[in-house]
Protein backbone atom coordinates (compact mmCIF):
# COMPACT_ATOMS: atom_id res chain seq x y z
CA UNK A 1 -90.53 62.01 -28.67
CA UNK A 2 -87.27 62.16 -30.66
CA UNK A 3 -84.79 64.28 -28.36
CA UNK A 4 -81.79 66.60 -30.24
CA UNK A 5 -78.58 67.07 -28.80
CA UNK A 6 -77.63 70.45 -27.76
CA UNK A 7 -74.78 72.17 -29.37
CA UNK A 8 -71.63 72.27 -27.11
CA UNK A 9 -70.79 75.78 -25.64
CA UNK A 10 -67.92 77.61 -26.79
CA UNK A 11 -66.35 76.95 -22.86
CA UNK A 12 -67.44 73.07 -23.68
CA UNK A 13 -66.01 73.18 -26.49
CA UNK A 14 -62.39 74.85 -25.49
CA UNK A 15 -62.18 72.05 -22.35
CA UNK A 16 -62.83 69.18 -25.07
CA UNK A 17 -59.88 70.98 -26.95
CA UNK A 18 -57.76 71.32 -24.24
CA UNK A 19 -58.03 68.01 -23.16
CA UNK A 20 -56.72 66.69 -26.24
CA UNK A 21 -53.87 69.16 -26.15
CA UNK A 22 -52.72 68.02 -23.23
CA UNK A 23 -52.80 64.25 -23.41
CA UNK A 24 -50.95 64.13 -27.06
CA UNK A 25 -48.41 67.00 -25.81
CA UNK A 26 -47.41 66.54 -22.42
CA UNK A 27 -45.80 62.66 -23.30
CA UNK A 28 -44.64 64.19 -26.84
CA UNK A 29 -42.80 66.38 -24.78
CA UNK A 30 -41.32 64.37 -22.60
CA UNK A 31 -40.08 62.10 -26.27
CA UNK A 32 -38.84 64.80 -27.71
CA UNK A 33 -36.51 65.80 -24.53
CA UNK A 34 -35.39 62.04 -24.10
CA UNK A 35 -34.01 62.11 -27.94
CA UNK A 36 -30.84 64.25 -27.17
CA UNK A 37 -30.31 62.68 -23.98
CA UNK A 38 -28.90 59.89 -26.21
CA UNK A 39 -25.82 62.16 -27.23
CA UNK A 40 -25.69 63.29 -23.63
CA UNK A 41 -25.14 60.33 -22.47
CA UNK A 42 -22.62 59.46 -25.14
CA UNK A 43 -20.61 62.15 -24.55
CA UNK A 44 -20.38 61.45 -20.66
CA UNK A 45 -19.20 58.22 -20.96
CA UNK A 46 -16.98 59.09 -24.78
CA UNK A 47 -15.23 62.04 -22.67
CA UNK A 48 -13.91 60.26 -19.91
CA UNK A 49 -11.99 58.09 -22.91
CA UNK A 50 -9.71 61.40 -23.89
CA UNK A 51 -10.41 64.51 -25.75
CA UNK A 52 -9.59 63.08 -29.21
CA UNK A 53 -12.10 60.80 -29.00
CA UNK A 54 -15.00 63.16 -27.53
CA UNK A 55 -14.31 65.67 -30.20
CA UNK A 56 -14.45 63.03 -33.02
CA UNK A 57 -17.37 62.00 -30.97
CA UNK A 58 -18.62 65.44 -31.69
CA UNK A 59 -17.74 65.93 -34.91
CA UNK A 60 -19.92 62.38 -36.16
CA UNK A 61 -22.92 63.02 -33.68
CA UNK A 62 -23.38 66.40 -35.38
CA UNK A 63 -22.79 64.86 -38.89
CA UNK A 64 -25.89 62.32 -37.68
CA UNK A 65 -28.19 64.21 -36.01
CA UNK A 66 -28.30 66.72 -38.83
CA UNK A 67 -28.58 63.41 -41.70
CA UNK A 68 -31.61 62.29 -38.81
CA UNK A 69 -33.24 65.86 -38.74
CA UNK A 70 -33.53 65.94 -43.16
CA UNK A 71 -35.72 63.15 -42.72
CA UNK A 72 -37.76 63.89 -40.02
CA UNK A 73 -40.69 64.72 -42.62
CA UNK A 74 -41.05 60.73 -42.20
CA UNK A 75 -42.52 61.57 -38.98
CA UNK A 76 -44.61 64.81 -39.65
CA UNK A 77 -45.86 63.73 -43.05
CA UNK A 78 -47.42 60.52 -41.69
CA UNK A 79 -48.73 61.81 -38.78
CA UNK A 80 -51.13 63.92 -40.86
CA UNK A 81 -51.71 60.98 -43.44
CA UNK A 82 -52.56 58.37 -40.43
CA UNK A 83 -54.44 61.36 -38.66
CA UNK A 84 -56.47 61.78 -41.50
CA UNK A 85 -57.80 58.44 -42.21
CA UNK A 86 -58.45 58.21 -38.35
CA UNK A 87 -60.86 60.78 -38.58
CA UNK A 88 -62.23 59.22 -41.77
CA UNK A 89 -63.20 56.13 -39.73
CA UNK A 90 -60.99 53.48 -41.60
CA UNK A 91 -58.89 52.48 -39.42
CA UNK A 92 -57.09 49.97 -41.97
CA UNK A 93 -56.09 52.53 -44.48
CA UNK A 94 -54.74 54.32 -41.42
CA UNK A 95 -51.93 51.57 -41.21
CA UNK A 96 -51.59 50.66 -44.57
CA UNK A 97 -50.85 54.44 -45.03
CA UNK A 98 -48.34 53.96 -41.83
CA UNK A 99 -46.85 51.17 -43.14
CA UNK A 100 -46.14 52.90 -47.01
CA UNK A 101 -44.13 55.80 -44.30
CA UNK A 102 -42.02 52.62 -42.94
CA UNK A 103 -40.71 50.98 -45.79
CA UNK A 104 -39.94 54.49 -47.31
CA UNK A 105 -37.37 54.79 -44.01
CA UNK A 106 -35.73 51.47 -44.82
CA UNK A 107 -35.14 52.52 -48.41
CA UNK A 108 -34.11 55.96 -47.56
CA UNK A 109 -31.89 54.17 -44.68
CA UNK A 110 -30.28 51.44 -47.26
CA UNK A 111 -29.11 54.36 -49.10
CA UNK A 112 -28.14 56.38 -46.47
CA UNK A 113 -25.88 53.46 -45.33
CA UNK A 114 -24.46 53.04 -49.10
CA UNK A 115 -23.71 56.68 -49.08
CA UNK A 116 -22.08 57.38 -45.72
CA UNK A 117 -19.70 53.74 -45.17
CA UNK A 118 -17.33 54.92 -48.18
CA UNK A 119 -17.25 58.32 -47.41
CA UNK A 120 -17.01 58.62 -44.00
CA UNK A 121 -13.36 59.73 -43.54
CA UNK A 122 -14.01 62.38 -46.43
CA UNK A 123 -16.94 63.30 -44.77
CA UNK A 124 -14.83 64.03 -41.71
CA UNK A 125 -12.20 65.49 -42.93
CA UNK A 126 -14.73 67.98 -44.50
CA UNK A 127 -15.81 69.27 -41.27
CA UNK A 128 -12.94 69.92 -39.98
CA UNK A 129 -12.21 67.23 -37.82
CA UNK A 130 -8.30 67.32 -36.55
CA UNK A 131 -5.69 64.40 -37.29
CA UNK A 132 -6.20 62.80 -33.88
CA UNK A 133 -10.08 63.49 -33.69
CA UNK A 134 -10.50 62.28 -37.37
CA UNK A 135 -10.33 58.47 -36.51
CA UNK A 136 -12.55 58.38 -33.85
CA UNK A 137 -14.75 60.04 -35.94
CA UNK A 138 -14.64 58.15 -38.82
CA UNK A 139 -15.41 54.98 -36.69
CA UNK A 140 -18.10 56.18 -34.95
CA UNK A 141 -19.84 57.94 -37.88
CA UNK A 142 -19.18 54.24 -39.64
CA UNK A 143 -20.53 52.44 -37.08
CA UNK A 144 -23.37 54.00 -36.25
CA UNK A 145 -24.32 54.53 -40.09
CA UNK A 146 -25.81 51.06 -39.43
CA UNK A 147 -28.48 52.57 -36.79
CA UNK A 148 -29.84 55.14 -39.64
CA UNK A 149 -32.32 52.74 -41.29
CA UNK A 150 -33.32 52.18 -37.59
CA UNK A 151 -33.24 55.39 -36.66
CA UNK A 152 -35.24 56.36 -39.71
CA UNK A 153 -37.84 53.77 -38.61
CA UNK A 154 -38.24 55.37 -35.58
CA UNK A 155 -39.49 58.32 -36.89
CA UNK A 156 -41.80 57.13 -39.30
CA UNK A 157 -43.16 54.84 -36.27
CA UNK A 158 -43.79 57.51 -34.14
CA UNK A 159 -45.94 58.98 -37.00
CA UNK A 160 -48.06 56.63 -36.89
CA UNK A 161 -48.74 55.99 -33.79
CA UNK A 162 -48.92 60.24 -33.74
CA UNK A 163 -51.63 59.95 -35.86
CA UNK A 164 -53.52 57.36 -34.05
CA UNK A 165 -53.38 59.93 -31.65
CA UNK A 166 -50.90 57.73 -29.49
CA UNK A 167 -48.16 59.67 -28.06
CA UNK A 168 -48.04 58.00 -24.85
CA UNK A 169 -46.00 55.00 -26.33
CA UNK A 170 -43.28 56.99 -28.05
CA UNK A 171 -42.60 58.45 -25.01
CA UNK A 172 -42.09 54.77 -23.25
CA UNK A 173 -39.95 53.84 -25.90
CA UNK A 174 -38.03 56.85 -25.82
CA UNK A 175 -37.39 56.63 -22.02
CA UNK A 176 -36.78 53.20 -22.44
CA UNK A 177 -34.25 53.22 -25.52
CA UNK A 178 -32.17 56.01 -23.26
CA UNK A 179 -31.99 53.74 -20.18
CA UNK A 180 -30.70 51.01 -22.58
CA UNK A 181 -28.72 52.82 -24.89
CA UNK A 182 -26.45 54.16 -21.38
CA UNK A 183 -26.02 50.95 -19.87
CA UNK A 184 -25.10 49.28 -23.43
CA UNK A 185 -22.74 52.17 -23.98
CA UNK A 186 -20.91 52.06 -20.58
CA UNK A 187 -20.78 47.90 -20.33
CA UNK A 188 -19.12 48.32 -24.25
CA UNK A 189 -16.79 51.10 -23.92
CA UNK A 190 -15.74 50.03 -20.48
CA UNK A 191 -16.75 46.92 -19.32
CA UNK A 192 -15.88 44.80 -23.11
CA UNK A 193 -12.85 47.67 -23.90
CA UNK A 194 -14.15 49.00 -26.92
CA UNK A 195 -13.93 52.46 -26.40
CA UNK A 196 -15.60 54.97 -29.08
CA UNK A 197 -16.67 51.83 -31.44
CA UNK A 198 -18.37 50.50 -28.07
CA UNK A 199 -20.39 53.54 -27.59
CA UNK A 200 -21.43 53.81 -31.66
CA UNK A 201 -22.70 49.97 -31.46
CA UNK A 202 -24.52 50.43 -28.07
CA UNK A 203 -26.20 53.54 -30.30
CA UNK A 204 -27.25 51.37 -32.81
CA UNK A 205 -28.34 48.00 -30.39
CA UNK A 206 -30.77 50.44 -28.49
CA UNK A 207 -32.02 52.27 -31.93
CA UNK A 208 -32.33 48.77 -33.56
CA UNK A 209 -34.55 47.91 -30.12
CA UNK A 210 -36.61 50.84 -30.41
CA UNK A 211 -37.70 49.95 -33.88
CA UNK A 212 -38.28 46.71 -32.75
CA UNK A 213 -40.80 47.98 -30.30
CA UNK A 214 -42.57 50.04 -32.90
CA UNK A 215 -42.78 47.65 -35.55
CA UNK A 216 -44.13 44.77 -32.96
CA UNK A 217 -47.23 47.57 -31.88
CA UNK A 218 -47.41 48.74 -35.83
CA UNK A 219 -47.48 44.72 -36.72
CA UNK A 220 -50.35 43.85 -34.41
CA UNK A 221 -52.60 46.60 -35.45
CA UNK A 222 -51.72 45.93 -38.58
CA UNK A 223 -53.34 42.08 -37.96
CA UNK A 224 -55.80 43.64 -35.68
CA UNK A 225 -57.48 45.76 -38.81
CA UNK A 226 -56.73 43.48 -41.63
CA UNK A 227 -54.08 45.99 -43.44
CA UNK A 228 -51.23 44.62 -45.47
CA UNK A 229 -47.70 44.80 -44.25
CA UNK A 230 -46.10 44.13 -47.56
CA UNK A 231 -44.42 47.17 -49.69
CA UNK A 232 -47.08 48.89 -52.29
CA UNK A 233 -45.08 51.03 -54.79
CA UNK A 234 -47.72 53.22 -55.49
CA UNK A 235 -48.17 54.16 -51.20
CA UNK A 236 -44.73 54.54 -51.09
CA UNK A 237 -44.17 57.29 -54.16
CA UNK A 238 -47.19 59.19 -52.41
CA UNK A 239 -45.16 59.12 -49.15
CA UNK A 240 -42.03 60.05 -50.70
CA UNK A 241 -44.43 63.29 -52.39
CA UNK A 242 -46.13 64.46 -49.60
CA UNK A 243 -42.80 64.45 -47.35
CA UNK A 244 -41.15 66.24 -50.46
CA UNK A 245 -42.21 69.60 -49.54
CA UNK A 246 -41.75 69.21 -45.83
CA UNK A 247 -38.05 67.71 -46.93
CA UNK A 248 -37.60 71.80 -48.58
CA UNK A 249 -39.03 73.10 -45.37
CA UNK A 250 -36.95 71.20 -43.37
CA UNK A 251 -33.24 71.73 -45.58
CA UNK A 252 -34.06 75.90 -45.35
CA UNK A 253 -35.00 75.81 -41.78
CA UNK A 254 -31.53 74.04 -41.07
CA UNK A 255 -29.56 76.51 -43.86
CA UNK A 256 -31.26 79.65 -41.58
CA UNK A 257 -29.60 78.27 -38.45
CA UNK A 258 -26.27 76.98 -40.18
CA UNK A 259 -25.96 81.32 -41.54
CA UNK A 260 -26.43 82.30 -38.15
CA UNK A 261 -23.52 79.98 -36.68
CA UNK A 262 -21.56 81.03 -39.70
CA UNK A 263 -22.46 84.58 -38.44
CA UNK A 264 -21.73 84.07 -34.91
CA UNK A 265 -18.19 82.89 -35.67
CA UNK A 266 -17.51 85.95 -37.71
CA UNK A 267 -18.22 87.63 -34.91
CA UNK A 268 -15.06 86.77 -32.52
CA UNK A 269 -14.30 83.42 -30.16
CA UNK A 270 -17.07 85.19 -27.31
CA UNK A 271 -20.07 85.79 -29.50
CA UNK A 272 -19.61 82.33 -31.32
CA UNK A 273 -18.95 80.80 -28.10
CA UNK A 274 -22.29 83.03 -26.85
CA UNK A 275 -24.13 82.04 -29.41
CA UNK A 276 -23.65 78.23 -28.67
CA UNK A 277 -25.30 78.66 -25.47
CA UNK A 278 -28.30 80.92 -26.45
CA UNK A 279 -28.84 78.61 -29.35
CA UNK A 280 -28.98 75.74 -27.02
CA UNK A 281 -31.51 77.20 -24.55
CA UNK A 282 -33.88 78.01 -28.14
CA UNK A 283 -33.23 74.62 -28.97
CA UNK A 284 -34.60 73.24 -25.44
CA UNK A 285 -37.95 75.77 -25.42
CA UNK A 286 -38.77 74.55 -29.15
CA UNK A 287 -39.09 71.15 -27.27
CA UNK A 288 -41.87 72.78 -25.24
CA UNK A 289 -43.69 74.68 -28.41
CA UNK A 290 -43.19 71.43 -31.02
CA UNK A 291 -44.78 69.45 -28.80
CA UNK A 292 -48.31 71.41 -29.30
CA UNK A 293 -47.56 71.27 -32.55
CA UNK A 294 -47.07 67.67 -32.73
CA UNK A 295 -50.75 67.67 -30.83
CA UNK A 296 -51.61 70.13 -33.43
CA UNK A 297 -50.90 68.00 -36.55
CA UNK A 298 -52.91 64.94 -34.90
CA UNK A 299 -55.76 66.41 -34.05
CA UNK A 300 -56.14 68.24 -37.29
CA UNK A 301 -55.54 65.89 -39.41
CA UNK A 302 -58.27 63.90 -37.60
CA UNK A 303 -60.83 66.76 -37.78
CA UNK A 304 -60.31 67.25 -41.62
CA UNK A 305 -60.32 63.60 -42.30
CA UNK A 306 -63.40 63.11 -40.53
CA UNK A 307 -65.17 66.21 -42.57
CA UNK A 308 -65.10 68.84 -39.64
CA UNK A 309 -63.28 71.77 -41.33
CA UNK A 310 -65.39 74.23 -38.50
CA UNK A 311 -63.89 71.71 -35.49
CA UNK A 312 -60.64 72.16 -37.53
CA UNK A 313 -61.20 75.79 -37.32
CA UNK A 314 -61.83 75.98 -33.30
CA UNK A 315 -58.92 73.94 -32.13
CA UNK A 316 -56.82 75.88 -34.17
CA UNK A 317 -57.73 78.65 -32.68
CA UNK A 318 -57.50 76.92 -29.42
CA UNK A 319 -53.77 75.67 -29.74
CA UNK A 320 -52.67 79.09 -31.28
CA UNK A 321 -54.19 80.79 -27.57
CA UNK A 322 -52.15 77.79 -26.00
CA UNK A 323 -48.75 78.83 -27.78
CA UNK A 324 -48.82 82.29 -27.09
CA UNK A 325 -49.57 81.43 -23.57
CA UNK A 326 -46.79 78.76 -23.24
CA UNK A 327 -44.26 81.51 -24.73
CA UNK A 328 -45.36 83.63 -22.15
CA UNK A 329 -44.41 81.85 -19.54
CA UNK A 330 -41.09 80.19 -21.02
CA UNK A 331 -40.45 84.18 -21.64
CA UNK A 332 -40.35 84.76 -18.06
CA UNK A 333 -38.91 82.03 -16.86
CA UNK A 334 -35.62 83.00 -19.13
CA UNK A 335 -35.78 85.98 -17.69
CA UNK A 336 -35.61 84.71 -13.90
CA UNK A 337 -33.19 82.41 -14.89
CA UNK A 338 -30.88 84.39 -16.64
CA UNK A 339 -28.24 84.46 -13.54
CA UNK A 340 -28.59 81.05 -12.94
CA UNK A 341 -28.40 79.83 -16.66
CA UNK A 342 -25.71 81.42 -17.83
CA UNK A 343 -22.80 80.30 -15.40
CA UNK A 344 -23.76 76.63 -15.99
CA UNK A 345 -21.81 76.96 -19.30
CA UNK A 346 -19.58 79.67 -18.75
CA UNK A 347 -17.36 81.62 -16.49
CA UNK A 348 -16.11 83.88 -18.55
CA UNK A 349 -17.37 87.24 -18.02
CA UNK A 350 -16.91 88.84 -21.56
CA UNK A 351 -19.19 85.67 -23.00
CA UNK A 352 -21.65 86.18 -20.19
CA UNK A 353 -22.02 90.08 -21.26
CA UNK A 354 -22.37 88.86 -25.16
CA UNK A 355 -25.01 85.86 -24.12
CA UNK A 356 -27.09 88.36 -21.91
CA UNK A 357 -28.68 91.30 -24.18
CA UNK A 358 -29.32 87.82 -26.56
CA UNK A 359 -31.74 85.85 -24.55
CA UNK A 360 -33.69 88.96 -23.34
CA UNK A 361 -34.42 89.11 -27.06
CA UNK A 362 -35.10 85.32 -26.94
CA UNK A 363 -37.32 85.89 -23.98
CA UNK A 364 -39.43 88.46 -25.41
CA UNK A 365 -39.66 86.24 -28.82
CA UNK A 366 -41.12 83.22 -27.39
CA UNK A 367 -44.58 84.04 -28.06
CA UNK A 368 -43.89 84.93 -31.57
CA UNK A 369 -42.29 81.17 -32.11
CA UNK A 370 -45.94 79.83 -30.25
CA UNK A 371 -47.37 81.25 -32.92
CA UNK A 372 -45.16 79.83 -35.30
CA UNK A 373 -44.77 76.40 -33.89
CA UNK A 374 -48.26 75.87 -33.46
CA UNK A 375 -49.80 76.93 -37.03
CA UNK A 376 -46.61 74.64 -38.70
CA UNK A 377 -48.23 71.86 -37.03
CA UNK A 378 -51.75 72.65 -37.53
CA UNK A 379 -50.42 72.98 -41.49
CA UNK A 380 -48.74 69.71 -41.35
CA UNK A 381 -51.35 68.23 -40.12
CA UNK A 382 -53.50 69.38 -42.64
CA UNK A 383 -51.51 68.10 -45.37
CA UNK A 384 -50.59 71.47 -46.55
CA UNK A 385 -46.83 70.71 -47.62
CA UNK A 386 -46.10 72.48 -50.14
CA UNK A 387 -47.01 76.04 -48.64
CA UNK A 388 -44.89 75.50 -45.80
CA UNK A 389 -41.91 74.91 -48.26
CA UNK A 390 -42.80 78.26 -49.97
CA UNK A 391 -43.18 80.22 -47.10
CA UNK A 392 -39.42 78.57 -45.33
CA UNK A 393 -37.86 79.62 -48.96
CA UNK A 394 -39.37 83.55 -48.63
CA UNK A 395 -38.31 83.29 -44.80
CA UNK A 396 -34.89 82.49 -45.74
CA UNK A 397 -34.61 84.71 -48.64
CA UNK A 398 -35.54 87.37 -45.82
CA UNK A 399 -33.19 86.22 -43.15
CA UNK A 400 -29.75 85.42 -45.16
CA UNK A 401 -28.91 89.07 -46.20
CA UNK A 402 -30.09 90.25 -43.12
CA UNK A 403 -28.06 87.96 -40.97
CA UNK A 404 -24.88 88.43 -43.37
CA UNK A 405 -25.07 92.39 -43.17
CA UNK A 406 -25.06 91.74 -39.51
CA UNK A 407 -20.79 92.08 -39.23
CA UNK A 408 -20.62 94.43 -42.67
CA UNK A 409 -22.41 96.63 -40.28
CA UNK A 410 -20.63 96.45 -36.98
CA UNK A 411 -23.54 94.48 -35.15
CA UNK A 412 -22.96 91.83 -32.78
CA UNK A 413 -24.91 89.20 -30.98
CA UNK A 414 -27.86 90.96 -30.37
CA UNK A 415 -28.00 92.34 -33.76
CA UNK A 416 -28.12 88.54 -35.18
CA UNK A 417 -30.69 87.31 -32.66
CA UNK A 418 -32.46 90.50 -33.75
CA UNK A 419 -32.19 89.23 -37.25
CA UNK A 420 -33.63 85.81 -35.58
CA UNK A 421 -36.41 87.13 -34.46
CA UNK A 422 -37.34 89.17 -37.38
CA UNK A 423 -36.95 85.39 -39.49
CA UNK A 424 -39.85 83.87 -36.64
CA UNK A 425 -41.93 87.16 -37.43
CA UNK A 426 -41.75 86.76 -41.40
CA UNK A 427 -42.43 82.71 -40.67
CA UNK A 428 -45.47 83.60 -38.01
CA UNK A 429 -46.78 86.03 -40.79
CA UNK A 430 -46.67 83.94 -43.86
CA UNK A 431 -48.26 81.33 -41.55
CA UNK A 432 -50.95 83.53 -40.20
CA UNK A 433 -51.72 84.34 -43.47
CA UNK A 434 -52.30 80.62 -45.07
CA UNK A 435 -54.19 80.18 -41.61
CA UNK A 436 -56.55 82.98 -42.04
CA UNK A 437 -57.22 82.45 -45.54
CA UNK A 438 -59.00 78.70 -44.58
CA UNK A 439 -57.51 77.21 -47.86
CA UNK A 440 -55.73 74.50 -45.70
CA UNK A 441 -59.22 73.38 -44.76
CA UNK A 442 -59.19 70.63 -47.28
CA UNK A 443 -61.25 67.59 -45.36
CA UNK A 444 -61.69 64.10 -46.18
CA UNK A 445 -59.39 60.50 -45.88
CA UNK A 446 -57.02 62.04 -48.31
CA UNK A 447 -55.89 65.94 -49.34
């Protein structure tokens, strides 16, 4: 007698999900916190050189982190393209796709390199880097110019292997490329006499060895599967259009938080200086929320490819109950740590009473960015690029006259991290929206 299978319960079905959130986010978190360790650890060993050189060393790291953070679509768009095919079964159009996402970074890193060696003094100059910082910069930005196609490499790696539903080896590599990237850096600047130039090429040995690393896994299951390594035109142009979108999402998101520094300065030497640190402690719990929605953009672009728009459905639901929960709890834990926080980056008492009022309203925010984090990824992963552009262009039409009333009006830091908030509530909205509305649910190997 032919036996069926039972249907999983809905408390079978919620452990299945939860399992799968955990074992892609817990080691994407712990990548995604061992990626600015690499300009921690420059600046240690850069500011024991003199203060010219760590504040060119500022001025270039924040010229190439934000070049890095345009292209990061290399990572989320082929996570959900690999993601998808996984779920489809075909395993070889999975790397194929992955391997259309790598030679778009080298292109995009040729000309990144072509743009930035001629210009980097002008570049410099441009952000206001003074006459003794502007060398250092200029040499370091140079330099380590050479690390972007590299760099770029990296991220479109770590797609794939994303969407293989592999996080577990970009979090060795990561650990791995910071332990080598502080021992090249101190052996150059110190131990060979380089000084800034040592630390920019240790940068770029240990980003050239992390891509290394990825391309050797990519290679072999490249071979493994039969997929072609060489450059196809055609995959590349439909990499280059479905990161398109996610390139718009990514330029607004960084013009929102560029206005609110502009802001913040406005504002007097205490609230910009205020603003630095609650921005930093946002920065650090998005770490926490991206990394369910890295999970998220996996394992829905693996449901849709495989034709499960209703398992699509569920662990959507499932990861949005995990990011309210998560901001929950890093809600409190700002809270308690207020008094601690705070006097790790200041002593000053009029910053302190600036910072304070701000990261209650961060606190009480956090589950609002769950929200948000998690249905970005769950739309990246299902391929759903260019609504996310639309909705960061209404969010941003929102926040900017918002945040620029903010002085007109006699408001201070609170006020803008009021206006903050309200831009996470308009994103959360226009994203609970697209979510509700099921169009995203779009399955099979390709959108």
């Amino acid at each position: 007698m032919l036996m069926t299978q039972a249907p999983a319960t809905p408390k079978a079905t919620r452990r299945q999900h939860d399992r799968e959130i955990v074992a892609l986010a817990v080691p994407a978190f712990g990548a995604l916190v061992a990626e600015p360790l690499f300009v921690m650890a420059d600046s240690a060993i850069v500011g024991h050189l003199g203060t010219a050189q760590l504040a060119g060393l500022g001025v270039a790291s924040a010229l190439l982190t934000t070049a890095v953070s345009v292209f990061v679509f290399l990572a989320y768009a082929t996570t959900a393209a690999v993601a998808r095919r996984v779920g489809a079964g075909d395993l070889q159009a999975a790397i194929r796709q992955g391997m259309d996402g790598i030679w778009l970074a080298l292109l995009l890193g040729a000309a990144v390199i072509a743009a930035v060696l001629p210009t980097a003094p002008a570049v410099v100059s441009l952000f206001g880097a003074s006459d003794t910082a502007a060398p250092y910069a200029s040499t370091y930005l140079r330099i380590s110019a050479l690390g972007i196609p590299a760099m770029l490499v990296v991220l479109a790696a770590t797609g794939v292997l994303r969407g293989l539903q592999n996080t577990k080896t970009p979090l060795y590599v990561a650990v791995a490329g910071f332990v080598a990237n502080a021992a090249l850096n101190a052996g150059l600047v110190y131990g060979a006499g380089l000084g800034i130039a040592g630390s920019a090429w240790g940068t770029v040995i240990a980003q050239c060895g992390m891509a290394a690393v990825y391309l050797t896994v990519v290679v072999r299951g490249a071979r493994r599967h039969g997929a072609s390594l060489r450059p196809d035109l055609g995959g590349i142009r439909a990499s280059a259009q479905a990161g398109a979108p996610l390139l718009v999402r990514t330029l607004s998101l960084r013009a929102i938080l560029m206005i609110a520094t502009g802001v913040a300065a406005r504002l007097g030497d205490a609230d910009i200086a205020a603003h630095q640190i609650v921005l930093s402690l946002w920065s650090l719990l998005a770490f926490a929320l991206d990394a369910i929605a890295i999970a998220g953009q996996a394992i829905i672009g693996r449901y849709l490819g495989a034709g499960d728009a209703q398992g699509a459905r569920q662990a959507c639901r499932r990861m949005v109950e995990w990011g309210i929960a998560v901001g929950l709890v890093l809600g409190a834990l700002v809270v308690i740590a207020r008094p601690v926080f705070l006097p790790l980056f200041t002593n000053d008492p009029v910053v302190r009473d600036a910072a304070l009022p701000a990261l209650v309203i961060v606190a009480l925010s956090q589950p609002i960015c769950g929200i948000v984090f998690v249905l970005d990824g769950v739309l990246m992963g299902a391929g759903d690029g260019p609504y996310l552009a639309g909705a960061m262009l209404i969010t941003l039409a929102v926040f900017a006259p918002v945040a620029l009333l903010v002085p007109t009006l006699g408001g201070g830091l609170t006020a803008l991290w009021a206006a903050m908030t309200l831009m996470m509530a308009v994103r959360m909205l226009t994203l609970w929206l697209r979510a509700r509305s099921g169009r995203w649910l779009v399955t099979g190997a390709t959108r």
